[in-house]
Protein backbone atom coordinates (compact mmCIF):
# COMPACT_ATOMS: atom_id res chain seq x y z
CA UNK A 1 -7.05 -0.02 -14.01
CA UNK A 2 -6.91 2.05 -16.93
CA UNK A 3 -7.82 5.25 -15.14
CA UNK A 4 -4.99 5.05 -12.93
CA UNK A 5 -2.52 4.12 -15.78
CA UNK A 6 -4.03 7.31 -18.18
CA UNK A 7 -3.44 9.94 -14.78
CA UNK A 8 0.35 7.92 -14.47
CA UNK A 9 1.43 8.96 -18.12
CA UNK A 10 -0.69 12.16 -18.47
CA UNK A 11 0.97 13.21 -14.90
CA UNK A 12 3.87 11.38 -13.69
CA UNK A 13 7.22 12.13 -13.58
CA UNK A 14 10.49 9.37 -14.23
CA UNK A 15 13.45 10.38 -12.18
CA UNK A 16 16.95 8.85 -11.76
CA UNK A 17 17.18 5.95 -9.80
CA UNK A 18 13.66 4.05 -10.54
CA UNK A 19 11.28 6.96 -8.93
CA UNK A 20 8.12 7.60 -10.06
CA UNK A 21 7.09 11.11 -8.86
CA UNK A 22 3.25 11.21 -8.59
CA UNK A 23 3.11 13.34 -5.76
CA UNK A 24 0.36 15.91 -8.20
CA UNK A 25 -2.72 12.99 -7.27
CA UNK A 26 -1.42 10.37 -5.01
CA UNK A 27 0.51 11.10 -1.96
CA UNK A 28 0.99 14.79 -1.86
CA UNK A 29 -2.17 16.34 -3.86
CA UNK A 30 -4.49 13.92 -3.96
CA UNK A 31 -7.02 13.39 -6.08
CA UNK A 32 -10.44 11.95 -4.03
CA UNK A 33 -12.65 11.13 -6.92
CA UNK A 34 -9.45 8.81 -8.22
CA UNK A 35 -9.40 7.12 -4.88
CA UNK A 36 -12.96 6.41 -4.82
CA UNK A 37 -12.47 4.71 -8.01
CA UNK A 38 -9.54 3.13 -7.05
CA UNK A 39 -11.58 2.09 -3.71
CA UNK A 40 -14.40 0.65 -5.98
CA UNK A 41 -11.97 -1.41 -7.69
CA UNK A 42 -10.35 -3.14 -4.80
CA UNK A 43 -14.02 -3.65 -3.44
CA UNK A 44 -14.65 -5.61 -6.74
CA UNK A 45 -11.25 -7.54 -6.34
CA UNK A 46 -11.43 -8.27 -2.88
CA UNK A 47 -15.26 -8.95 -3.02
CA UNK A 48 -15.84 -12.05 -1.11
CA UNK A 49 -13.68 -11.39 0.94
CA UNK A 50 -14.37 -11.07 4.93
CA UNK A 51 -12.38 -7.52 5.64
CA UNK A 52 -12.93 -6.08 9.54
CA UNK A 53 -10.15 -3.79 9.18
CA UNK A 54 -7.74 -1.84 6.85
CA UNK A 55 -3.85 -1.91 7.49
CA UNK A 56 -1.52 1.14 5.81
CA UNK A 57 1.72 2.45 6.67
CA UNK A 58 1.83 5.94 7.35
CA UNK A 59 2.02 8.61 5.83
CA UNK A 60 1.33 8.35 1.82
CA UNK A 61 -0.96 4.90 2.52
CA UNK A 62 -3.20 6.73 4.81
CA UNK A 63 -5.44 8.94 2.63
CA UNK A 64 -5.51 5.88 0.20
CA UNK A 65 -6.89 3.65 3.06
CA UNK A 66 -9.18 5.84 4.32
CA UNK A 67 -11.20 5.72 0.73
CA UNK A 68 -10.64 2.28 0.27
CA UNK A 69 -12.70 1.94 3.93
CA UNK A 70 -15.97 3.40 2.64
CA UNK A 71 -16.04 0.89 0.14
CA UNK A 72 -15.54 -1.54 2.72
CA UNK A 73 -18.41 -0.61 5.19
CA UNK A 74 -16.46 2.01 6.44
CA UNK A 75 -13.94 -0.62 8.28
CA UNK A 76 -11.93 1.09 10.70
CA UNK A 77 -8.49 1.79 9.21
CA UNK A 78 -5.00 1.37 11.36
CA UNK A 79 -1.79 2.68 10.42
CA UNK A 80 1.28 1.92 11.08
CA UNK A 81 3.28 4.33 12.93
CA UNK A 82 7.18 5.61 12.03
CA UNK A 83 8.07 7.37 14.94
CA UNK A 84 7.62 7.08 18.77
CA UNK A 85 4.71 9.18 20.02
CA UNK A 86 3.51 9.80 23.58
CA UNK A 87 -0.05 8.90 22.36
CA UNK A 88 0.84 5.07 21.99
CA UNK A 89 0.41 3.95 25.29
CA UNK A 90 0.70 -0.48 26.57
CA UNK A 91 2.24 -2.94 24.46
CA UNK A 92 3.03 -2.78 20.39
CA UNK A 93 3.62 -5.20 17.52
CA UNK A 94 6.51 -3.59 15.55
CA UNK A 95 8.48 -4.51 12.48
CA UNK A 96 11.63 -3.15 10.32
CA UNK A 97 11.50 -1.80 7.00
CA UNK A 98 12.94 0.21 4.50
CA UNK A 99 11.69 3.23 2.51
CA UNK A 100 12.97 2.80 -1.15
CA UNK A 101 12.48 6.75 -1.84
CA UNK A 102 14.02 7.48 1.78
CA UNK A 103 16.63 5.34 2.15
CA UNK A 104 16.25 4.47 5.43
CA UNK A 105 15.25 1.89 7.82
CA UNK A 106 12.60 2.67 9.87
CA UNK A 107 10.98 0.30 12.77
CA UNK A 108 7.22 0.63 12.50
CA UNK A 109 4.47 -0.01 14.78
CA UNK A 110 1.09 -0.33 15.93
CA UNK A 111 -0.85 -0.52 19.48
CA UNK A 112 -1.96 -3.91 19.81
CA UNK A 113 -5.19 -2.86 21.03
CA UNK A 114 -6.16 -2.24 17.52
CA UNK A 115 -5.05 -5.61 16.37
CA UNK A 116 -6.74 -8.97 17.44
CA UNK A 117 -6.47 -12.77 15.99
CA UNK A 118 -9.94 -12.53 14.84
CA UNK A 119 -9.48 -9.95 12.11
CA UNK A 120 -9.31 -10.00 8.72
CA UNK A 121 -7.17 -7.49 7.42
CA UNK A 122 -6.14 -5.99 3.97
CA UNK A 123 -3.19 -3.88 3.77
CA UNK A 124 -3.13 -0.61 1.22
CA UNK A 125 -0.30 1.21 0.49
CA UNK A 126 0.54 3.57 -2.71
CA UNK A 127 3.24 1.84 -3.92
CA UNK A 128 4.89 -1.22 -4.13
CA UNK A 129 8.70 -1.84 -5.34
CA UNK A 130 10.80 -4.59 -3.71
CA UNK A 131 8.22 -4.86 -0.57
CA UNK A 132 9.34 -3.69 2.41
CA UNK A 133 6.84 -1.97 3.81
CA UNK A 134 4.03 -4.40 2.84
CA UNK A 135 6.35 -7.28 4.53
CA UNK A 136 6.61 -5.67 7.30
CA UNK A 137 2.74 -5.17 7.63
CA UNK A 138 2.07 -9.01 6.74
CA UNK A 139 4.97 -9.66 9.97
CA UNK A 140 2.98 -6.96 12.27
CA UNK A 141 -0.34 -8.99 11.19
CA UNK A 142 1.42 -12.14 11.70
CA UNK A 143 2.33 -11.12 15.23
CA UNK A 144 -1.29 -10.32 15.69
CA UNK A 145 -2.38 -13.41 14.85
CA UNK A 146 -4.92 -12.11 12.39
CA UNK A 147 -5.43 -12.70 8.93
CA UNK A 148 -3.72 -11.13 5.65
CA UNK A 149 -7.00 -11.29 3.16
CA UNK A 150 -5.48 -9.10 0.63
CA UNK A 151 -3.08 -6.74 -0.41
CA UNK A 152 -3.58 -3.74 -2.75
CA UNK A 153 -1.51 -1.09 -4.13
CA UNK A 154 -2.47 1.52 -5.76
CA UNK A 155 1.04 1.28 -8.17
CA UNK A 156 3.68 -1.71 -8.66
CA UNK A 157 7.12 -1.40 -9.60
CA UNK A 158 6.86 -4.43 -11.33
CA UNK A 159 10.48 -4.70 -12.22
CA UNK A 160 11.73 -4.31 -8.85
CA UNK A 161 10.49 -8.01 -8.01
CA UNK A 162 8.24 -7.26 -4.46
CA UNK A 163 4.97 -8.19 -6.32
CA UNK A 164 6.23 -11.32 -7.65
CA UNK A 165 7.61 -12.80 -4.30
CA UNK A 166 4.60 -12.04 -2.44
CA UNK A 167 2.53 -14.06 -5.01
CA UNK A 168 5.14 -16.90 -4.84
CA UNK A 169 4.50 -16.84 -1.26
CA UNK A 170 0.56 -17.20 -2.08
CA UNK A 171 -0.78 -13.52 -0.89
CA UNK A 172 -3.49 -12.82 -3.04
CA UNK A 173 -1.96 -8.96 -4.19
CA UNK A 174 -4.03 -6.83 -6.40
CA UNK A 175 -2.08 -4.07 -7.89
CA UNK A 176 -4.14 -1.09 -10.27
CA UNK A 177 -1.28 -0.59 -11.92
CA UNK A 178 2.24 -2.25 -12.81
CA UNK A 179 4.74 -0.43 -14.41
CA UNK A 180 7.31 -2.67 -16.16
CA UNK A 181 9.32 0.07 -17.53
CA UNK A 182 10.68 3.57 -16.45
CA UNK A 183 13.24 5.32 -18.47
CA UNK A 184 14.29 8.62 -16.97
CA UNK A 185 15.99 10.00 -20.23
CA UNK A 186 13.38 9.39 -22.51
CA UNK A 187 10.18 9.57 -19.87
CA UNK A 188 8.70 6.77 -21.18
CA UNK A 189 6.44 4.54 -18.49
CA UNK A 190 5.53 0.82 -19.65
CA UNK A 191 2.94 -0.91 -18.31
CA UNK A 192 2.03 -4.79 -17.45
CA UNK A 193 -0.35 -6.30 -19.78
């Protein structure tokens, strides 16, 4: 999407350590109009597609989701949840995984009330790197017993290999943008052709 990949030069940041800092549109200031076009563009890729419901991970996924829904008849979004609340009440599906900005391990969860076998679910997030999060989503699905129609990120880290192994496994992924390349001395960002 070459919108997204203009805004990713024109505004992002290449720290140490493989981080992209976008935090100016995506998930700190964000930027609606960009999400609407980035929701337009999943609707396009995932058209076909039976989708009853949105999966994210919270908290950068959520604004992202909540676009991508309108372009989806407004499909209820669920996200899953990083810390214990006193608003989750019966029984949960949870998973494990680990934040590659945070460095930590985090068990996530959602109420199964808002997961059954009969939906069809595609999972958004804003980034993708070695794919933690978004495996932990497919397992939370999985315990569901619903189905994984799609996954799309708004930005892949294409050298950190998570795309690529959840294509081998046959998820059909759709990624706006893949970055091949981030050099932190030089601030140069490379993109997939």
């Amino acid at each position: 999407m070459k919108i997204l990949e203009e805004r990713i030069i024109k505004d992002g940041v290449v720290r140490a350590g493989n981080v992209l800092k976008v935090d100016c549109f995506l998930n700190h200031q964000m930027d609606i109009s960009l999400f609407q076009e980035m929701a337009a563009e999943w609707k396009k890729r995932f058209e076909g597609q039976k989708i009853t419901k949105i999966l994210t991970i919270e908290a950068s996924g959520i604004a992202i989701a909540c676009i991508a829904a309108t372009a989806f008849d407004n499909v209820p979004v669920v996200f899953a949840k990083k810390t214990e609340s006193l608003n989750i009440d019966g029984e949960i599906y949870s998973s494990k995984v680990t934040s590659f900005t945070k460095k930590r391990v985090y068990d996530v969860f959602v109420s199964k009330k808002y997961l059954k076998p009969d939906d069809h679910i595609l999972i958004i997030d804003d980034f993708l790197a070695v794919g933690s999060a978004l495996n932990g989503l497919i397992d939370i699905v999985q315990q569901s017993g619903a189905t994984v129609e799609g996954l799309g990120i708004a930005i892949e880290k294409g050298f950190q290999g998570g795309g690529d192994s959840l294509r081998e496994k046959g998820y059909h992924l759709e990624s706006l943008a893949i970055v091949d390349k981030l050099d932190a001395e030089t601030g140069e960002i490379g993109f997939r052709k």
